[in-house]
C-alpha atoms as a PDB file:
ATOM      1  CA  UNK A   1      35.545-108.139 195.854  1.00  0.00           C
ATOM      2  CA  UNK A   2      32.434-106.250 194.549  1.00  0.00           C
ATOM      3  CA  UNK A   3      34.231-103.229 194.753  1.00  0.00           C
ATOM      4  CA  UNK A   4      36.486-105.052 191.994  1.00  0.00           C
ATOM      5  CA  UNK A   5      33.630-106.418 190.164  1.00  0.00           C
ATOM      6  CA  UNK A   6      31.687-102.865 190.134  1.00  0.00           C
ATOM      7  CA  UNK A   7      34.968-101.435 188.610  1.00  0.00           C
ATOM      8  CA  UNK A   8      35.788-103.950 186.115  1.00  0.00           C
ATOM      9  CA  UNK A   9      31.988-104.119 184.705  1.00  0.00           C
ATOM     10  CA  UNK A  10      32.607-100.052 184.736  1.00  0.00           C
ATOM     11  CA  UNK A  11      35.612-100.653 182.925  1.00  0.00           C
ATOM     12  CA  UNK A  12      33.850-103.050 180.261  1.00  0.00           C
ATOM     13  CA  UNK A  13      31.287-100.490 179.533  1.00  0.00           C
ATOM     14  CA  UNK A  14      31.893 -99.233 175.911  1.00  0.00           C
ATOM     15  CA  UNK A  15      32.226 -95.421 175.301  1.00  0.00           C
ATOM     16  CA  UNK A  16      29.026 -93.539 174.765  1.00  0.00           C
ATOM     17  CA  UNK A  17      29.033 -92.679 170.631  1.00  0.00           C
ATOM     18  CA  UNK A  18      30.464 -89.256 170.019  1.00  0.00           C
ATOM     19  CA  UNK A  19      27.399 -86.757 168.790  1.00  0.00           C
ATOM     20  CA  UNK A  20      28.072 -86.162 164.573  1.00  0.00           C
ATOM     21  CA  UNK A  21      27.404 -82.951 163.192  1.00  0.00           C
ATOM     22  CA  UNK A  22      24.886 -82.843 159.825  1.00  0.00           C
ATOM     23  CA  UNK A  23      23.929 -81.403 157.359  1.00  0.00           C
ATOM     24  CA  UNK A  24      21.115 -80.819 155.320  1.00  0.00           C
ATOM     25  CA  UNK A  25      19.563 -80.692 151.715  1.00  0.00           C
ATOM     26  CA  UNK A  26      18.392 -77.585 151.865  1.00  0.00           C
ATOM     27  CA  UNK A  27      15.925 -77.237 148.745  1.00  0.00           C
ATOM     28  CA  UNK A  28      13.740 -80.054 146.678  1.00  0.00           C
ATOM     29  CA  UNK A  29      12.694 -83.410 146.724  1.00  0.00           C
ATOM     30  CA  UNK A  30      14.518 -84.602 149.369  1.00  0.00           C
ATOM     31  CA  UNK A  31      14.764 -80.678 151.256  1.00  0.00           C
ATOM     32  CA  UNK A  32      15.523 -81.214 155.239  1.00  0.00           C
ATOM     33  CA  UNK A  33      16.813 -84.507 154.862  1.00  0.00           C
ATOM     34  CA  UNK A  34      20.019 -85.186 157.335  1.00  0.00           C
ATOM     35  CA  UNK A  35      23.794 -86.355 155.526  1.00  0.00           C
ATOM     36  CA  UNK A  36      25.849 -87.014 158.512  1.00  0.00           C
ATOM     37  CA  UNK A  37      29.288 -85.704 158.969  1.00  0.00           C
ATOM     38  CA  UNK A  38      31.886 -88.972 159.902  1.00  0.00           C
ATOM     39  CA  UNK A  39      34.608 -87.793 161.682  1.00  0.00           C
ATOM     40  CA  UNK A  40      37.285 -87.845 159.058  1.00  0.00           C
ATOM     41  CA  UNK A  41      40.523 -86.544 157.910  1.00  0.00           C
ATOM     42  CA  UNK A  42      39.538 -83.970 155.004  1.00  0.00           C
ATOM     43  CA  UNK A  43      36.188 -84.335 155.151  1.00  0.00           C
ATOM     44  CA  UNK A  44      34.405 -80.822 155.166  1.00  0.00           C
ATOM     45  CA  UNK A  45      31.124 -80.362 153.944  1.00  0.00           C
ATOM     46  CA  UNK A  46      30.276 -77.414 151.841  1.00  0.00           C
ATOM     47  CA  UNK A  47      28.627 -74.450 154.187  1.00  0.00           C
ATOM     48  CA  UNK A  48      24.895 -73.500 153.664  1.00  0.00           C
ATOM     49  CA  UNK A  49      25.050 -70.454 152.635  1.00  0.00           C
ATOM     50  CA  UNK A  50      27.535 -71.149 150.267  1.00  0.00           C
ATOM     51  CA  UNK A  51      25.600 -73.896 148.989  1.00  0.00           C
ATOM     52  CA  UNK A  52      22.483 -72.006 148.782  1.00  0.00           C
ATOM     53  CA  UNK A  53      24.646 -69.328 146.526  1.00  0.00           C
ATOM     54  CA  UNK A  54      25.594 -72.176 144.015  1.00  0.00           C
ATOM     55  CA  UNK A  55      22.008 -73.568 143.723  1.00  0.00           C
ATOM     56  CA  UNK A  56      20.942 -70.352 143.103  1.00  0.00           C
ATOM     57  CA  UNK A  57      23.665 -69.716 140.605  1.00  0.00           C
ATOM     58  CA  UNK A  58      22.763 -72.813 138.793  1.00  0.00           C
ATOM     59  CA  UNK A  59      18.985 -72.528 138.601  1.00  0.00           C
ATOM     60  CA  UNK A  60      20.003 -69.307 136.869  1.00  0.00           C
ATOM     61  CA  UNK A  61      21.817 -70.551 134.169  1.00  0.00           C
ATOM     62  CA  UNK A  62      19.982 -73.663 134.258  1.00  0.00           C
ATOM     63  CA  UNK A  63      16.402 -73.278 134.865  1.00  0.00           C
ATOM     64  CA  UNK A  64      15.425 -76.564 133.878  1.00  0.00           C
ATOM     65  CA  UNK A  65      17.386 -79.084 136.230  1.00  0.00           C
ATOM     66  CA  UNK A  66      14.926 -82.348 134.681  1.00  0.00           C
ATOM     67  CA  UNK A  67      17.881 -83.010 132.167  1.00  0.00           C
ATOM     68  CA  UNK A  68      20.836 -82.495 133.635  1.00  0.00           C
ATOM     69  CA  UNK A  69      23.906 -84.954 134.763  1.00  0.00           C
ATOM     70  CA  UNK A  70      25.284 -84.445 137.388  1.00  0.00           C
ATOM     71  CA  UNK A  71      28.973 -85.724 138.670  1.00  0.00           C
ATOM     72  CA  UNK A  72      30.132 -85.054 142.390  1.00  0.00           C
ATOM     73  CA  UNK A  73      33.941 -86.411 141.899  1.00  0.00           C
ATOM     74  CA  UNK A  74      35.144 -86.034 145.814  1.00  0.00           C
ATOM     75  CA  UNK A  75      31.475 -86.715 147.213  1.00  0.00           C
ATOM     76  CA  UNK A  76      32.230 -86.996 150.996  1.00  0.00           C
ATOM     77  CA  UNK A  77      28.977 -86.598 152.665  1.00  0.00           C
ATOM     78  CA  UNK A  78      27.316 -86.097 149.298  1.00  0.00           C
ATOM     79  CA  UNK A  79      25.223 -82.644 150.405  1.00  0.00           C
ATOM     80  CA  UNK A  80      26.003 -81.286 146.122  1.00  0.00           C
ATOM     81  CA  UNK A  81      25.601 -84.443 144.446  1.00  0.00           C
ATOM     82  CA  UNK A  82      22.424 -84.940 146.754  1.00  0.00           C
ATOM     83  CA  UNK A  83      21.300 -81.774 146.490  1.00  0.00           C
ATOM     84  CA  UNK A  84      21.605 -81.642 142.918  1.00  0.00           C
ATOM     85  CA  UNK A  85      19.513 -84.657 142.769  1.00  0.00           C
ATOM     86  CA  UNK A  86      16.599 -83.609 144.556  1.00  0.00           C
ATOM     87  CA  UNK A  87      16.668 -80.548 142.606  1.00  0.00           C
ATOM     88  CA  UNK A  88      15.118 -83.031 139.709  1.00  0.00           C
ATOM     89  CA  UNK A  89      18.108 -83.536 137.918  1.00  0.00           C
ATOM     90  CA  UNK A  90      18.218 -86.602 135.527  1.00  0.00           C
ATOM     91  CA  UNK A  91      21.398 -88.488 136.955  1.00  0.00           C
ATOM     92  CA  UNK A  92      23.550 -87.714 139.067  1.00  0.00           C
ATOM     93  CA  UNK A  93      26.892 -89.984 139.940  1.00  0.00           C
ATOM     94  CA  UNK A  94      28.970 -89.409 143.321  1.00  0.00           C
ATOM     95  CA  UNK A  95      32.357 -90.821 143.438  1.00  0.00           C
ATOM     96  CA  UNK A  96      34.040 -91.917 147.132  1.00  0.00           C
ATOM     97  CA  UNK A  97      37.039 -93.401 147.875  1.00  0.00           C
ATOM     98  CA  UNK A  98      37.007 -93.507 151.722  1.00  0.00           C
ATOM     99  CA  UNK A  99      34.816 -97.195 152.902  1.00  0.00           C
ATOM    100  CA  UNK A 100      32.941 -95.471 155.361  1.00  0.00           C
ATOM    101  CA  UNK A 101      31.779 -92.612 153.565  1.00  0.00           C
ATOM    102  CA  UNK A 102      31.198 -94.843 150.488  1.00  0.00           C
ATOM    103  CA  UNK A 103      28.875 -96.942 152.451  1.00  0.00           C
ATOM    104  CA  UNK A 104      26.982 -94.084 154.132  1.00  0.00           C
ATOM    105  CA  UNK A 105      26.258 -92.668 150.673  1.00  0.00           C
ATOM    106  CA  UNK A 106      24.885 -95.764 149.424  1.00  0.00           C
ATOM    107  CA  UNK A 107      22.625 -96.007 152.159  1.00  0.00           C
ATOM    108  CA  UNK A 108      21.383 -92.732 152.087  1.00  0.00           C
ATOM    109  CA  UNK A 109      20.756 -93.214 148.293  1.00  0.00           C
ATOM    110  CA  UNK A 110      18.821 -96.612 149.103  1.00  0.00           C
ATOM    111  CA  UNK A 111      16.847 -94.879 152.107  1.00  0.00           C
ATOM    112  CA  UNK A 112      15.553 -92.004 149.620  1.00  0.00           C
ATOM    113  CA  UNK A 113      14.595 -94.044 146.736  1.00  0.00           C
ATOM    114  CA  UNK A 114      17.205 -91.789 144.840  1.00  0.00           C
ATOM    115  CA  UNK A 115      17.309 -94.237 141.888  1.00  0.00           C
ATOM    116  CA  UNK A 116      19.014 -91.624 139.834  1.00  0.00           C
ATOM    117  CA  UNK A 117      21.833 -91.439 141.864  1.00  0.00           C
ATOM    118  CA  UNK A 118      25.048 -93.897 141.349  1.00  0.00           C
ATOM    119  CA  UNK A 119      27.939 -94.321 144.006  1.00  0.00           C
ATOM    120  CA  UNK A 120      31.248 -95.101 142.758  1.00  0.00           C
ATOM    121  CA  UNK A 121      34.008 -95.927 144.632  1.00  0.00           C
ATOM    122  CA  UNK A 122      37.826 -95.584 143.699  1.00  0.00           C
ATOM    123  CA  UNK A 123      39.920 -92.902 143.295  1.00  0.00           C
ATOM    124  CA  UNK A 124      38.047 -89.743 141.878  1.00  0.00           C
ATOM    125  CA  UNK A 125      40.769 -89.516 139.271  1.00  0.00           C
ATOM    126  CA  UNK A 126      41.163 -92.756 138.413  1.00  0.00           C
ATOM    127  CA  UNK A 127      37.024 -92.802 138.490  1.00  0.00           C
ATOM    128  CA  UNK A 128      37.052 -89.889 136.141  1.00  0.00           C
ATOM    129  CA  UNK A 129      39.118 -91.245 133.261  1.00  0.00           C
ATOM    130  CA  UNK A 130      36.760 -94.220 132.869  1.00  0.00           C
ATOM    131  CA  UNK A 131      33.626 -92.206 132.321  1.00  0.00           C
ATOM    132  CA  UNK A 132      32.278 -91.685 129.140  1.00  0.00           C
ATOM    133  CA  UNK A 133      33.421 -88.499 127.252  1.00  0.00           C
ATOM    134  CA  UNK A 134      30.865 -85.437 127.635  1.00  0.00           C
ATOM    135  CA  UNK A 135      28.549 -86.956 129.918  1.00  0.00           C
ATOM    136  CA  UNK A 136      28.104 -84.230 132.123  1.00  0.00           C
ATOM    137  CA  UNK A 137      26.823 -81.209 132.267  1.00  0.00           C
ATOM    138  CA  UNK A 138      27.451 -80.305 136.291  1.00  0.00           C
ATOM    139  CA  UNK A 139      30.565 -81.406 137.811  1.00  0.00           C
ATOM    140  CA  UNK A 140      31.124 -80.382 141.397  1.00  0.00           C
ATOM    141  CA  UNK A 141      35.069 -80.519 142.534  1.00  0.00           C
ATOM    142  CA  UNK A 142      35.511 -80.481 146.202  1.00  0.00           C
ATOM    143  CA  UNK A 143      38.492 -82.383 147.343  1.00  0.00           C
ATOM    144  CA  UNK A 144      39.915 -81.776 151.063  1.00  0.00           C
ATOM    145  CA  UNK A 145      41.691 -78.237 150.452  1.00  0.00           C
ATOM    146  CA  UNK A 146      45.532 -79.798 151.601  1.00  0.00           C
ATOM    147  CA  UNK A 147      45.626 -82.546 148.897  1.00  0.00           C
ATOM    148  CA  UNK A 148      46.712 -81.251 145.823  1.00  0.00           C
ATOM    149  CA  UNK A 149      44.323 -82.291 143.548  1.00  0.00           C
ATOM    150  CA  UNK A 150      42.238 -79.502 142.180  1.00  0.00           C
ATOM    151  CA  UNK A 151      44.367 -78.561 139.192  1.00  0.00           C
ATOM    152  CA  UNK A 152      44.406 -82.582 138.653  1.00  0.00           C
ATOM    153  CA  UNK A 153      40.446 -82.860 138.825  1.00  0.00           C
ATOM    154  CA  UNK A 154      40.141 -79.979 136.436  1.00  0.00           C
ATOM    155  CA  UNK A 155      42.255 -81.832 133.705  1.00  0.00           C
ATOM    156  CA  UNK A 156      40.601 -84.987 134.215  1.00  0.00           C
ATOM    157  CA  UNK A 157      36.780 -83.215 133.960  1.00  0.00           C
ATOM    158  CA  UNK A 158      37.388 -81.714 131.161  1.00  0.00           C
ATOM    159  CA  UNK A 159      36.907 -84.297 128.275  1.00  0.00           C
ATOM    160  CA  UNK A 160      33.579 -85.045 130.936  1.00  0.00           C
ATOM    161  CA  UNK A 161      32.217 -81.897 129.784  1.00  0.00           C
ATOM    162  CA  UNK A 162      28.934 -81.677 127.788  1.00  0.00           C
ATOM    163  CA  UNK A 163      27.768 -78.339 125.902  1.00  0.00           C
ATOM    164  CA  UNK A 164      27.141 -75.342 128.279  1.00  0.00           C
ATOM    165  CA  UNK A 165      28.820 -77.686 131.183  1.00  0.00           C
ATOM    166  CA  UNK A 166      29.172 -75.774 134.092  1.00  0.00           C
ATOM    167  CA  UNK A 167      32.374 -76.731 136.529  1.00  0.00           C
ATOM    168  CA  UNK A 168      31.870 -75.433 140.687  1.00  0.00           C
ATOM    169  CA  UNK A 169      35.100 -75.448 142.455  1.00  0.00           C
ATOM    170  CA  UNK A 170      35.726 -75.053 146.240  1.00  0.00           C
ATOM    171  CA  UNK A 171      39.322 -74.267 147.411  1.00  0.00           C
ATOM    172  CA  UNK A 172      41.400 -72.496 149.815  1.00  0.00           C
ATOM    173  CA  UNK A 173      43.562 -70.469 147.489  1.00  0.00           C
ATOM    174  CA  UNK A 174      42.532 -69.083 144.137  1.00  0.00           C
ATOM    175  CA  UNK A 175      42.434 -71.497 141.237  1.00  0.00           C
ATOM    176  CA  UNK A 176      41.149 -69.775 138.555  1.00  0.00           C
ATOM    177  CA  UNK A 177      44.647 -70.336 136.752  1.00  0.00           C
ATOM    178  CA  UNK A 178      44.709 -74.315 136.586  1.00  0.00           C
ATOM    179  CA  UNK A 179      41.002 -73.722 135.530  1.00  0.00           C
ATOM    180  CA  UNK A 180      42.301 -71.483 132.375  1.00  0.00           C
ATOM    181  CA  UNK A 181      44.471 -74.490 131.564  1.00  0.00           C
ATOM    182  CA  UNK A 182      41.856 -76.698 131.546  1.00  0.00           C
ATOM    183  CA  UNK A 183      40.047 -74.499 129.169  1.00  0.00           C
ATOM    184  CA  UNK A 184      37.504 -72.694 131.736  1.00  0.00           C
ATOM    185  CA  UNK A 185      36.336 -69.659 132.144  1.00  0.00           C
ATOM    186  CA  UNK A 186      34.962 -68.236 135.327  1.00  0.00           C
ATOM    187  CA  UNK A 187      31.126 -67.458 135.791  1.00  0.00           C
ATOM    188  CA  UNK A 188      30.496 -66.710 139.021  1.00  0.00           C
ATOM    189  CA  UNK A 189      32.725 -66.832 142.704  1.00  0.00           C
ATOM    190  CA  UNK A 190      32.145 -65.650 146.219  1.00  0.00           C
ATOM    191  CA  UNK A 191      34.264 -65.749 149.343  1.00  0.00           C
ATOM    192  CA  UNK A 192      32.952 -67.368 153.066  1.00  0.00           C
ATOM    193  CA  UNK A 193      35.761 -67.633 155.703  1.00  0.00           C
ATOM    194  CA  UNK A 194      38.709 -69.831 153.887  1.00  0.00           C
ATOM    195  CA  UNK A 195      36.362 -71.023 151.609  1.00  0.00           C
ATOM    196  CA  UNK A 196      36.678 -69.725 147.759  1.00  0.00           C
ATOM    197  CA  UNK A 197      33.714 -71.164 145.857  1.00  0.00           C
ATOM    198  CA  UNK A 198      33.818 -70.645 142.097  1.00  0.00           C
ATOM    199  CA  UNK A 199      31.656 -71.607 139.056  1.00  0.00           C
ATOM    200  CA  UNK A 200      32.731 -71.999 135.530  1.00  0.00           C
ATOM    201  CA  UNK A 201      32.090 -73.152 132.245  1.00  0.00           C
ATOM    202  CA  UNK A 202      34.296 -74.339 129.399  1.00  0.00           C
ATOM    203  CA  UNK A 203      35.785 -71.684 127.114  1.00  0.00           C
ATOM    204  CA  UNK A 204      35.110 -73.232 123.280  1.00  0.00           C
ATOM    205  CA  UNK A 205      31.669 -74.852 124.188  1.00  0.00           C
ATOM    206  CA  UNK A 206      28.457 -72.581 123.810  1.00  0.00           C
ATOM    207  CA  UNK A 207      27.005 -70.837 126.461  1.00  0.00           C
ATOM    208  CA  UNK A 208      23.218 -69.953 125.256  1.00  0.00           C
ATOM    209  CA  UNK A 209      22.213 -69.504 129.073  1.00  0.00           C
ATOM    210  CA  UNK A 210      24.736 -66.431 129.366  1.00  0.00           C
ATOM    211  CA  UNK A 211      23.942 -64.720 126.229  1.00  0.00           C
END
């Protein structure tokens, strides 16, 4: 009989949590600061390096991050949106549509104080057509690689786009021609593993940083 009892308190015992991979802001305000990976379908967090590359790529054009608006339209664990935030940029809005990960950016945004930062939640298309017109002048596209969407999320940025908006896509395959269509022109790209990372800007807006 204790035998029995032994085994069925064994039994009862819930599973020890499963150890989550992070990441971290790497630069700023906020610099070290852990965004937990969940475990979810999609849900792949831009690499280091590669981020480090397109904060360096931005400070270049844009030396001066204390103005800029930011919009993170597939946000996941939030490491651009947030890092583009504690880079000092004026606002910066992350859209989610997965619960979990919406609620795990909110907290994270309560825990640092970032009251420049707004979470959405919805559908990041569906998000993106009811924001005003050229109210942005980052926009990070990152949607999991097997969805679909990028030449989507490129036509719905677009009317987003302030003067000398710059537009950073990450994808599996090239998309540099859904990004002509949507009237961009490339900047600046790199290759890590499966990971193409790309930065543009729209063709028939000025680009004083370039000149």
């Amino acid at each position: 009989m204790a035998a029995e009892l032994r085994r069925g308190r064994a039994r009862a015992r819930p599973p020890a949590p499963a150890p989550r991979h992070k990441v971290r802001i790497i630069g700023g305000r906020y610099r070290r600061t852990p965004l937990p990976v969940l475990a979810a379908a999609g849900l792949r967090p831009t690499p280091d390096r590669v981020r480090e590359t397109l904060f360096n790529w931005i400070a270049h054009l844009r030396p001066d991050c204390s103005a800029l608006r930011g919009l993170d339209l597939f946000a996941g664990t939030g490491a651009l949106g947030f890092e583009l935030a504690s880079r000092g940029a004026a606002a910066v809005t992350l859209v989610e549509s997965a619960p979990a990960q919406l609620a795990q950016l909110r907290q994270i945004r309560d825990r640092l104080g970032a009251v420049q930062v707004e979470v959405l939640g919805g559908d990041a298309l569906a998000v993106a057509r009811s924001l005003p017109a050229r109210s942005f002048d980052v926009v990070f596209i990152d949607p999991p690689f097997d969805a679909g969407l990028h030449a989507a999320a490129l036509q719905a940025v677009r009317p987003l786009l302030a003067a000398d908006a710059l537009v950073y896509v990450e994808s599996a395959a090239p998309v540099d021609e859904a990004a002509a269509a949507a009237g961009l022109v490339p900047l600046r790209a790199l290759k890590a593993g499966q990971v193409r990372a790309c930065l543009y800007r729209c063709a028939d807006l000025p680009a004083a940083a370039d000149r």
